[in-house]
ModelCIF file with pLDDT and N, C-alpha, C, O atoms, coordinates in Angstrom:
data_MODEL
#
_entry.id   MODEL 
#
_entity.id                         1 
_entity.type                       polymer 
_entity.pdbx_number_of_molecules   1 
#
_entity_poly.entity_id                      1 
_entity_poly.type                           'polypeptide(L)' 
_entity_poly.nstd_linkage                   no 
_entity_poly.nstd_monomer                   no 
_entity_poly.pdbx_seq_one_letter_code       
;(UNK)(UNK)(UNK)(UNK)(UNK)(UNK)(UNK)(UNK)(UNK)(UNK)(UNK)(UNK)(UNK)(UNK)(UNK)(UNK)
(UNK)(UNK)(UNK)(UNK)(UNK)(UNK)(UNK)(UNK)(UNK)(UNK)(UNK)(UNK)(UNK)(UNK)(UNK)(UNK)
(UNK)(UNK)(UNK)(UNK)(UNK)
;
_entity_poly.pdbx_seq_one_letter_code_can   XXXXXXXXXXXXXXXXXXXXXXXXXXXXXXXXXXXXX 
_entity_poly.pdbx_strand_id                 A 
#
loop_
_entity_poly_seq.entity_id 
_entity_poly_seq.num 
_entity_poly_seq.mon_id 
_entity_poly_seq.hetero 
1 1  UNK n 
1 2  UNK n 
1 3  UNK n 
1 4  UNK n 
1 5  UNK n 
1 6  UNK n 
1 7  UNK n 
1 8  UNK n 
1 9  UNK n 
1 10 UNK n 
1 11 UNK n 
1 12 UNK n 
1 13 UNK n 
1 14 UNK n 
1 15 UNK n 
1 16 UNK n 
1 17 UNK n 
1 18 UNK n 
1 19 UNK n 
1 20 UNK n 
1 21 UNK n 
1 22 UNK n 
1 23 UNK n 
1 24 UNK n 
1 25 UNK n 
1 26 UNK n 
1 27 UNK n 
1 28 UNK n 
1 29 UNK n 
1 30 UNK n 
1 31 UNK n 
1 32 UNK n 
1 33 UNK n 
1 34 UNK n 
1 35 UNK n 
1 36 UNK n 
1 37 UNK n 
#
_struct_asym.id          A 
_struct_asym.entity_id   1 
#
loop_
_ma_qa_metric.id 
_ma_qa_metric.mode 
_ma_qa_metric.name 
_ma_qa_metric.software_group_id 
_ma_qa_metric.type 
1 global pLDDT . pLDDT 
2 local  pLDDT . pLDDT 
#
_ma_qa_metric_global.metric_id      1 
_ma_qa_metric_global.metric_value   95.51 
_ma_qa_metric_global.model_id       1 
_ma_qa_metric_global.ordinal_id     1 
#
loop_
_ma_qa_metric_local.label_asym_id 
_ma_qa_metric_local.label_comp_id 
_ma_qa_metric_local.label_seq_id 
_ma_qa_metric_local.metric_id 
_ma_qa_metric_local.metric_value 
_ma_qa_metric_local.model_id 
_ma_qa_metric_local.ordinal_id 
A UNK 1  2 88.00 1 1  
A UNK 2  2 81.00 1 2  
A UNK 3  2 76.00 1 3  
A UNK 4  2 89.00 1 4  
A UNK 5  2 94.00 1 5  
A UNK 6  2 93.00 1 6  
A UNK 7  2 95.00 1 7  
A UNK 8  2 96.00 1 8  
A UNK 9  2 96.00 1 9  
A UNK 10 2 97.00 1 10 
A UNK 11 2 97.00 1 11 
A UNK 12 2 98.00 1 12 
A UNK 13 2 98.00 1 13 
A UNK 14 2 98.00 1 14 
A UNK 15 2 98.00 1 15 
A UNK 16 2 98.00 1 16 
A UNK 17 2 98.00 1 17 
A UNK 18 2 97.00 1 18 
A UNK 19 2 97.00 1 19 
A UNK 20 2 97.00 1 20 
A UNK 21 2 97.00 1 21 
A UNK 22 2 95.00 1 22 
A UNK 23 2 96.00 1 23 
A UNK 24 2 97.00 1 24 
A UNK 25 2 97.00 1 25 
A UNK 26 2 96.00 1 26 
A UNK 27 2 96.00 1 27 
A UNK 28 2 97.00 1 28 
A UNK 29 2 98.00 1 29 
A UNK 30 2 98.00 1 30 
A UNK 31 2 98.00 1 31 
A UNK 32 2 98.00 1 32 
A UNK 33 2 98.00 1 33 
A UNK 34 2 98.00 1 34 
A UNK 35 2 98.00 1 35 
A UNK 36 2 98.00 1 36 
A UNK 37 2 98.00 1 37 
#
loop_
_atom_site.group_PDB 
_atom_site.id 
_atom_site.type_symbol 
_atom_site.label_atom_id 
_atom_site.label_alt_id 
_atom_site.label_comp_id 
_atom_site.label_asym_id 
_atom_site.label_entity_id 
_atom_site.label_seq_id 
_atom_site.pdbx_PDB_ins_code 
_atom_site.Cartn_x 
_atom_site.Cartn_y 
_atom_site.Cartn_z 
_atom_site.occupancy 
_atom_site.B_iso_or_equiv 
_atom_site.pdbx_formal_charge 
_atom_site.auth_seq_id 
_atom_site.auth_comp_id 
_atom_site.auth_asym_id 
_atom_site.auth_atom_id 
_atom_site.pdbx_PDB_model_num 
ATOM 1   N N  . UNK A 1 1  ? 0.838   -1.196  0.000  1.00 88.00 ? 1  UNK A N  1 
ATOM 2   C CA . UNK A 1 1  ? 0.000   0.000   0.000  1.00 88.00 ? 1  UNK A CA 1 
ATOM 3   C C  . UNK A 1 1  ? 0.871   1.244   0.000  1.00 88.00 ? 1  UNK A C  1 
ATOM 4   O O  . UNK A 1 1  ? 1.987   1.216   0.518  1.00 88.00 ? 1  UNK A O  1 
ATOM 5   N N  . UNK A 1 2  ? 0.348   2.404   -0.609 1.00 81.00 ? 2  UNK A N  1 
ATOM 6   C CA . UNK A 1 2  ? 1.416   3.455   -0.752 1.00 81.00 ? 2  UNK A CA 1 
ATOM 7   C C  . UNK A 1 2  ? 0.827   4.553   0.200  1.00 81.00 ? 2  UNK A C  1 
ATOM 8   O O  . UNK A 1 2  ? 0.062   4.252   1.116  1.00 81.00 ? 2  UNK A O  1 
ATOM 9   N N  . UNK A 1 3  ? 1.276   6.021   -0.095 1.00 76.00 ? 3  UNK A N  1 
ATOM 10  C CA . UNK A 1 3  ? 0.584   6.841   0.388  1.00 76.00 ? 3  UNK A CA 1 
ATOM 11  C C  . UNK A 1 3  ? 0.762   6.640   2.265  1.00 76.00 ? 3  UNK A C  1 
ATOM 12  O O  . UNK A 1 3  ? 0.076   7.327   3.022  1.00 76.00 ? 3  UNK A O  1 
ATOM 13  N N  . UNK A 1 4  ? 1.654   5.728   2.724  1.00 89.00 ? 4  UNK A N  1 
ATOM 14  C CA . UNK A 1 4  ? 1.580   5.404   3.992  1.00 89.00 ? 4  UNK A CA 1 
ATOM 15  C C  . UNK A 1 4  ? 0.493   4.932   5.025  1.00 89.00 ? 4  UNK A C  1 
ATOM 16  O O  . UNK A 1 4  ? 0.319   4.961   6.243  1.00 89.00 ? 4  UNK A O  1 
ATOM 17  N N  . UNK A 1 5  ? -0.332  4.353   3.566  1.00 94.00 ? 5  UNK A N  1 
ATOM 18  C CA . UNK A 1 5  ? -1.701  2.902   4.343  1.00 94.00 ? 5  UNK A CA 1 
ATOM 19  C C  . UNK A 1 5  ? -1.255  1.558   4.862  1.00 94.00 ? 5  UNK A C  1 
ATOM 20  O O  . UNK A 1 5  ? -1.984  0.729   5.405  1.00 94.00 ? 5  UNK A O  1 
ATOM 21  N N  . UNK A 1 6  ? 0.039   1.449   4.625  1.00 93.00 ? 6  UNK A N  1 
ATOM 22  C CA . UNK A 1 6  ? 0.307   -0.127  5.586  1.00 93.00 ? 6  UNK A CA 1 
ATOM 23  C C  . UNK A 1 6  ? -0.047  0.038   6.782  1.00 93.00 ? 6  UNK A C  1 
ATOM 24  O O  . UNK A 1 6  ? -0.812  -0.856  7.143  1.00 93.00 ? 6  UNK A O  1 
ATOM 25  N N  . UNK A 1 7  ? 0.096   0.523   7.282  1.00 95.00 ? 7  UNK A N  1 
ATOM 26  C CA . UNK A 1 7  ? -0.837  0.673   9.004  1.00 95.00 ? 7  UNK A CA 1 
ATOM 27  C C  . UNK A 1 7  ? -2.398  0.397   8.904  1.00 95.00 ? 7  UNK A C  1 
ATOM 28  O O  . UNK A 1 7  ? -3.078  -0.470  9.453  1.00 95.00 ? 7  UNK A O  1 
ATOM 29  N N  . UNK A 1 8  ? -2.757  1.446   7.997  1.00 96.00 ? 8  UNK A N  1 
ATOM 30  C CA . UNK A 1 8  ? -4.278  0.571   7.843  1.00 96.00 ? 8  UNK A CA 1 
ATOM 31  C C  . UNK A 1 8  ? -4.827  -0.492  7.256  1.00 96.00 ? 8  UNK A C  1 
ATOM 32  O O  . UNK A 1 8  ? -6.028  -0.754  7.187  1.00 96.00 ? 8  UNK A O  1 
ATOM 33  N N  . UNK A 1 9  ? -3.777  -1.198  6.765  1.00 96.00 ? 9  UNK A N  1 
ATOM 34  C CA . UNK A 1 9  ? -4.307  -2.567  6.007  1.00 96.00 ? 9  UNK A CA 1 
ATOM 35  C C  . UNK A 1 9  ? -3.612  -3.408  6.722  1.00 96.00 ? 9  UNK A C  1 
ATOM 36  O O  . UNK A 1 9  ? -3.659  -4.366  5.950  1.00 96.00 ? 9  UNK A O  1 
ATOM 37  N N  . UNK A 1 10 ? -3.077  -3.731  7.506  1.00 97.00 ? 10 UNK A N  1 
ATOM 38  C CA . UNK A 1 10 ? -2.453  -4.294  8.746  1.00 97.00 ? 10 UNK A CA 1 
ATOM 39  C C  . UNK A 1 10 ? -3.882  -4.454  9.778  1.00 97.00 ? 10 UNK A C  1 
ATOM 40  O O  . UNK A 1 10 ? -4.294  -5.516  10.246 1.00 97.00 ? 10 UNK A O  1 
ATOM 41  N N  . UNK A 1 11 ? -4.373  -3.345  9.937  1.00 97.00 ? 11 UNK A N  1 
ATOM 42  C CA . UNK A 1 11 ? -5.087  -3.090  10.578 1.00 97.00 ? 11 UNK A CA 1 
ATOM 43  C C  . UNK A 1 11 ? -6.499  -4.176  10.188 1.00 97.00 ? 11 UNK A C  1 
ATOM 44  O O  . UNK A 1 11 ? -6.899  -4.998  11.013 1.00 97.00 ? 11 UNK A O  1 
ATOM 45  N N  . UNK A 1 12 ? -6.944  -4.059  9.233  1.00 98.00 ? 12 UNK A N  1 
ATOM 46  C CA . UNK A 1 12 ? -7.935  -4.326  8.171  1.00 98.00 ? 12 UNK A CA 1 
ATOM 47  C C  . UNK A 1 12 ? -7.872  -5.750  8.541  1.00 98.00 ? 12 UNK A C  1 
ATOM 48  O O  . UNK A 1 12 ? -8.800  -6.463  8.922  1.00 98.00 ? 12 UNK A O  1 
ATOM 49  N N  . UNK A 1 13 ? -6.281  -6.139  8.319  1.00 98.00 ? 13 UNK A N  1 
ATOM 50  C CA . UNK A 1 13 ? -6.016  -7.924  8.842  1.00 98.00 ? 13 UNK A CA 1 
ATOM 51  C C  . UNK A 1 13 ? -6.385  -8.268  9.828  1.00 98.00 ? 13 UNK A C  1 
ATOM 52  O O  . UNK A 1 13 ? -6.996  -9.325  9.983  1.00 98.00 ? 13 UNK A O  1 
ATOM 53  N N  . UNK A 1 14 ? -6.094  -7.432  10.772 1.00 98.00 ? 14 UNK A N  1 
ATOM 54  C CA . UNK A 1 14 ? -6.596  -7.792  12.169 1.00 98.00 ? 14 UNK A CA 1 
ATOM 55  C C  . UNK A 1 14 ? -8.699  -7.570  12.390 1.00 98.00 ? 14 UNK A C  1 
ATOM 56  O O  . UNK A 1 14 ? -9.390  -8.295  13.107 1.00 98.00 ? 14 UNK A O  1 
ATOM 57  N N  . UNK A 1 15 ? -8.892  -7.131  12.073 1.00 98.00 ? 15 UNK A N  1 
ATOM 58  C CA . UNK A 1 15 ? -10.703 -7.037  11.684 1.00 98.00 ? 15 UNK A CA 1 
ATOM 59  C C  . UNK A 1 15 ? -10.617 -8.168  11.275 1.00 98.00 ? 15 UNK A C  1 
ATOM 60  O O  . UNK A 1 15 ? -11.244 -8.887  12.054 1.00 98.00 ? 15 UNK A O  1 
ATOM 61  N N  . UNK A 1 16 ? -9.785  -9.272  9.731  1.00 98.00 ? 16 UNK A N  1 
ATOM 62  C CA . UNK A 1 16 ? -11.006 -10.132 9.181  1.00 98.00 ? 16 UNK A CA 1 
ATOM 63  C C  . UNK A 1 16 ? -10.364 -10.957 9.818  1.00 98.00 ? 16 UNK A C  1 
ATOM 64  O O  . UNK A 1 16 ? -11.128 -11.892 10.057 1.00 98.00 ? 16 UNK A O  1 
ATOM 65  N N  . UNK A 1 17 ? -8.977  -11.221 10.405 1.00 98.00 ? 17 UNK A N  1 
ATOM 66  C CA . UNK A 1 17 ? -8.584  -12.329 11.349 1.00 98.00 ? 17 UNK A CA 1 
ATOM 67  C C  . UNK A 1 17 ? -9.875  -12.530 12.599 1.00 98.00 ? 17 UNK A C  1 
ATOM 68  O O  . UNK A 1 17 ? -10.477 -13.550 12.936 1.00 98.00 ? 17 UNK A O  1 
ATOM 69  N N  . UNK A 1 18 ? -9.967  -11.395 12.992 1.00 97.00 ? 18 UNK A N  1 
ATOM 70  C CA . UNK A 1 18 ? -11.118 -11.914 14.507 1.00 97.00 ? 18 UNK A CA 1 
ATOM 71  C C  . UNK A 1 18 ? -12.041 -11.637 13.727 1.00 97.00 ? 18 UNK A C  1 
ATOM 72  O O  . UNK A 1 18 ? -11.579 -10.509 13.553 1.00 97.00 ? 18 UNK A O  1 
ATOM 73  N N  . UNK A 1 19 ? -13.264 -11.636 12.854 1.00 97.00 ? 19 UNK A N  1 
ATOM 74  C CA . UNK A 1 19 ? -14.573 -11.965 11.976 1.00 97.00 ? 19 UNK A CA 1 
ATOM 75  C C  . UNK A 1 19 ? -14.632 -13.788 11.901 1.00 97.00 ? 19 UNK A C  1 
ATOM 76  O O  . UNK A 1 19 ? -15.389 -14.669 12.310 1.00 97.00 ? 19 UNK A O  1 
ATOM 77  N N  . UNK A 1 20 ? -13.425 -13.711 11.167 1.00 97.00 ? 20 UNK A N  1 
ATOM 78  C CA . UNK A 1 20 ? -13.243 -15.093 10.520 1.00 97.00 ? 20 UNK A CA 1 
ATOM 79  C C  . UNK A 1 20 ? -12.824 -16.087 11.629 1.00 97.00 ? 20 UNK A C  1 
ATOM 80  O O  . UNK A 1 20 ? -13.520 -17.103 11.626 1.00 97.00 ? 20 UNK A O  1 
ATOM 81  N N  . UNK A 1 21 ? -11.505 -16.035 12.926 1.00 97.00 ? 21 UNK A N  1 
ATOM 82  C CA . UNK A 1 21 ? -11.116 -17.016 12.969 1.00 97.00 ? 21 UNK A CA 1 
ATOM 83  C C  . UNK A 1 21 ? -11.129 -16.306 14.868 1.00 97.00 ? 21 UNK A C  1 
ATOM 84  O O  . UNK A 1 21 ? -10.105 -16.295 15.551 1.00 97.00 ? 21 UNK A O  1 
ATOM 85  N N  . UNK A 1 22 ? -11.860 -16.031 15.138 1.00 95.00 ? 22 UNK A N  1 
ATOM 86  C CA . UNK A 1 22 ? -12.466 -15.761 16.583 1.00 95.00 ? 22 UNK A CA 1 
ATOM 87  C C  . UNK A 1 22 ? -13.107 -16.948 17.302 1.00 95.00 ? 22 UNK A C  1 
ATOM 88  O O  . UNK A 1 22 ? -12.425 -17.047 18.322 1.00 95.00 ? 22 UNK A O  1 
ATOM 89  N N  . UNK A 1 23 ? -13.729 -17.587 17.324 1.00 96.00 ? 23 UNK A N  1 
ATOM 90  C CA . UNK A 1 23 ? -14.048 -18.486 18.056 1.00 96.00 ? 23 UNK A CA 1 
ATOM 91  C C  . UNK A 1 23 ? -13.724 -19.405 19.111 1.00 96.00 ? 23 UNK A C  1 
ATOM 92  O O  . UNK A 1 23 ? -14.158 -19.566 20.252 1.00 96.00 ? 23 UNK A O  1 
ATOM 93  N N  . UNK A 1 24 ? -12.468 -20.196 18.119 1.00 97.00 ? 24 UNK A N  1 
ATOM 94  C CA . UNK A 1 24 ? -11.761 -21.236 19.018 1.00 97.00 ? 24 UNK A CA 1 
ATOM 95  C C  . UNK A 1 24 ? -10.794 -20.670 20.571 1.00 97.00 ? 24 UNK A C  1 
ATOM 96  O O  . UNK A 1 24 ? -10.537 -21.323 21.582 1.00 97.00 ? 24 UNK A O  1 
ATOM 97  N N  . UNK A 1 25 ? -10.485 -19.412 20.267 1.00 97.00 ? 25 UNK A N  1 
ATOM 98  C CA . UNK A 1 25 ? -9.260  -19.044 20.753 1.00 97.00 ? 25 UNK A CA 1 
ATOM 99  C C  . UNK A 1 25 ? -9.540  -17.386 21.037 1.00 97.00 ? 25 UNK A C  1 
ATOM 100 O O  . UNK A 1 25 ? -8.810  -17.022 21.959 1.00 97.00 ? 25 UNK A O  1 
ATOM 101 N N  . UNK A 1 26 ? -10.127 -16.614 20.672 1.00 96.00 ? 26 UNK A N  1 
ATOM 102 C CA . UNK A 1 26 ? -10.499 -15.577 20.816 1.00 96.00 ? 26 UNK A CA 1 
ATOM 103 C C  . UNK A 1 26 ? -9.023  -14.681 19.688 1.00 96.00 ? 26 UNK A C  1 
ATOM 104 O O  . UNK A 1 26 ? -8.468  -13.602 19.896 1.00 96.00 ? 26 UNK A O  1 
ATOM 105 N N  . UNK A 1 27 ? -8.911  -15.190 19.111 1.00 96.00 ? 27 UNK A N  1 
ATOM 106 C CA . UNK A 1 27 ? -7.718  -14.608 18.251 1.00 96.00 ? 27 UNK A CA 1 
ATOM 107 C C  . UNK A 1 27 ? -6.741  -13.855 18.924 1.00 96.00 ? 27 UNK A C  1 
ATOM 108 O O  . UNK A 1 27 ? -6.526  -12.801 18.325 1.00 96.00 ? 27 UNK A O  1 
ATOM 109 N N  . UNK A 1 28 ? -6.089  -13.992 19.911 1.00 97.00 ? 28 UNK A N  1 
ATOM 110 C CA . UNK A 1 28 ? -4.852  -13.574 20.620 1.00 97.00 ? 28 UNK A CA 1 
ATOM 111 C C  . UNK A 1 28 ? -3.623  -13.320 19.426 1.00 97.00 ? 28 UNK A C  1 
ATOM 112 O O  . UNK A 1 28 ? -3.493  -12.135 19.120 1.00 97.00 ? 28 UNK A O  1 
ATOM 113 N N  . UNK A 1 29 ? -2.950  -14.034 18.904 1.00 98.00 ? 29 UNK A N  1 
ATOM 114 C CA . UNK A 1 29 ? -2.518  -13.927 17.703 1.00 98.00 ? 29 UNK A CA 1 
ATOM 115 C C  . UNK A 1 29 ? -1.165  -13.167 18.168 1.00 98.00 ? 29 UNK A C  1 
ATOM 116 O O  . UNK A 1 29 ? -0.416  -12.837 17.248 1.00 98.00 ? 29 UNK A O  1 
ATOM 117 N N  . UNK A 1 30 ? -0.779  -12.861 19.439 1.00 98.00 ? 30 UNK A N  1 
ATOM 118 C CA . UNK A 1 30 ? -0.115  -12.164 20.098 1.00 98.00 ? 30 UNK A CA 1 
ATOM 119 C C  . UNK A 1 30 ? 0.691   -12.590 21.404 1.00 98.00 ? 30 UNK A C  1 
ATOM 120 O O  . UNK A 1 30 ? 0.104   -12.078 22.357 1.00 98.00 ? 30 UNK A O  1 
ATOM 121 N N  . UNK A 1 31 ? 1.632   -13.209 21.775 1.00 98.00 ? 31 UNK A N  1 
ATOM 122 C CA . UNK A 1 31 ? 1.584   -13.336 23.480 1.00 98.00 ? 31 UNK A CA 1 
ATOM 123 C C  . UNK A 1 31 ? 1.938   -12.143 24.129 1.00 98.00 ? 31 UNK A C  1 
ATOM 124 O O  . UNK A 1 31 ? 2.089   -12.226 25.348 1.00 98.00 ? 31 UNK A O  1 
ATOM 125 N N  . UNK A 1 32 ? 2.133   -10.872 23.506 1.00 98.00 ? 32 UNK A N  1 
ATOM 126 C CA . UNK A 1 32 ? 2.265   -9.859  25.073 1.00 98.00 ? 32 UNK A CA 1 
ATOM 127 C C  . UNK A 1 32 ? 1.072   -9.353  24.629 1.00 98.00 ? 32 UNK A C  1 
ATOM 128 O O  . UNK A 1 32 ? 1.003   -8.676  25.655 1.00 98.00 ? 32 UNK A O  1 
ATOM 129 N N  . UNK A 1 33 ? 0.322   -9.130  24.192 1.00 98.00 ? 33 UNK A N  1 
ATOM 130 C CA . UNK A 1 33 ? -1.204  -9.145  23.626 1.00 98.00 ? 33 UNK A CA 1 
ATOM 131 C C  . UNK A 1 33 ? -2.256  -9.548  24.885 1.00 98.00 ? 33 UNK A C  1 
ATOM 132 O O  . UNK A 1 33 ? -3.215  -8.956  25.381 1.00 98.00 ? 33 UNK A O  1 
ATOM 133 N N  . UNK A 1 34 ? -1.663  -10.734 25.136 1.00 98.00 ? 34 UNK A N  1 
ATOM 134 C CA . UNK A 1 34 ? -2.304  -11.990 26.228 1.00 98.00 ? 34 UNK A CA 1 
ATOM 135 C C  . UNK A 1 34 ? -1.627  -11.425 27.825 1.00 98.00 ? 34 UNK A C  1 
ATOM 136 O O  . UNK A 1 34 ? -2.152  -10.824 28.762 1.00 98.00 ? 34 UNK A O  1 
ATOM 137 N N  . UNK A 1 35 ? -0.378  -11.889 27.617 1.00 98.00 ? 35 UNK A N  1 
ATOM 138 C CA . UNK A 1 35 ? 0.184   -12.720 28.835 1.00 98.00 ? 35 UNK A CA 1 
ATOM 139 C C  . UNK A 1 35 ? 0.288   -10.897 29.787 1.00 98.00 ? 35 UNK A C  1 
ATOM 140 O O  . UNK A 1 35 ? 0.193   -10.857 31.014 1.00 98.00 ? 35 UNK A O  1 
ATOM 141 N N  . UNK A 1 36 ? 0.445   -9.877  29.119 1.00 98.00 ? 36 UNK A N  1 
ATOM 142 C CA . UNK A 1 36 ? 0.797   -8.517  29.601 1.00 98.00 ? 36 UNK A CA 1 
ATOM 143 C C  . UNK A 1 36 ? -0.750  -8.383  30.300 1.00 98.00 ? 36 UNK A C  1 
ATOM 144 O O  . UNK A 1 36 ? -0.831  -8.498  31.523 1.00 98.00 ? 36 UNK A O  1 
ATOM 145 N N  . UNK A 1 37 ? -1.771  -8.179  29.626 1.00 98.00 ? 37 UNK A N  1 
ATOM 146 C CA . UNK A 1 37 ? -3.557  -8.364  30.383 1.00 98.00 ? 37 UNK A CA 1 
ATOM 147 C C  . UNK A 1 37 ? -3.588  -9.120  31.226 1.00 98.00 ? 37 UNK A C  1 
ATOM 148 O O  . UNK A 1 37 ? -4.647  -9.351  31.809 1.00 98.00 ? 37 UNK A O  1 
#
C-alpha cells in the first residue's frame, strides 16, 4: 500500500482475522497481547 496505508491494512487484517477465525481461541494472535492483560 502506498501513500503510507500499511498501518491501515495491517489493521484491516486484524478485523477479518477476529470476523473469521475468533471463536476457538479468541484470536490472541499475540503473546504480550495476552500474557501482559
Amino acid at each position: 500500500p502506498a501513500a503510507n496505508l500499511a498501518p491501515f491494512v495491517v489493521g484491516l487484517v486484524v478485523v477479518a482475522i477476529g470476523m473469521a477465525w475468533g471463536t476457538n481461541a479468541g484470536y490472541a494472535i499475540n503473546p504480550a497481547r495476552d500474557f501482559g492483560p
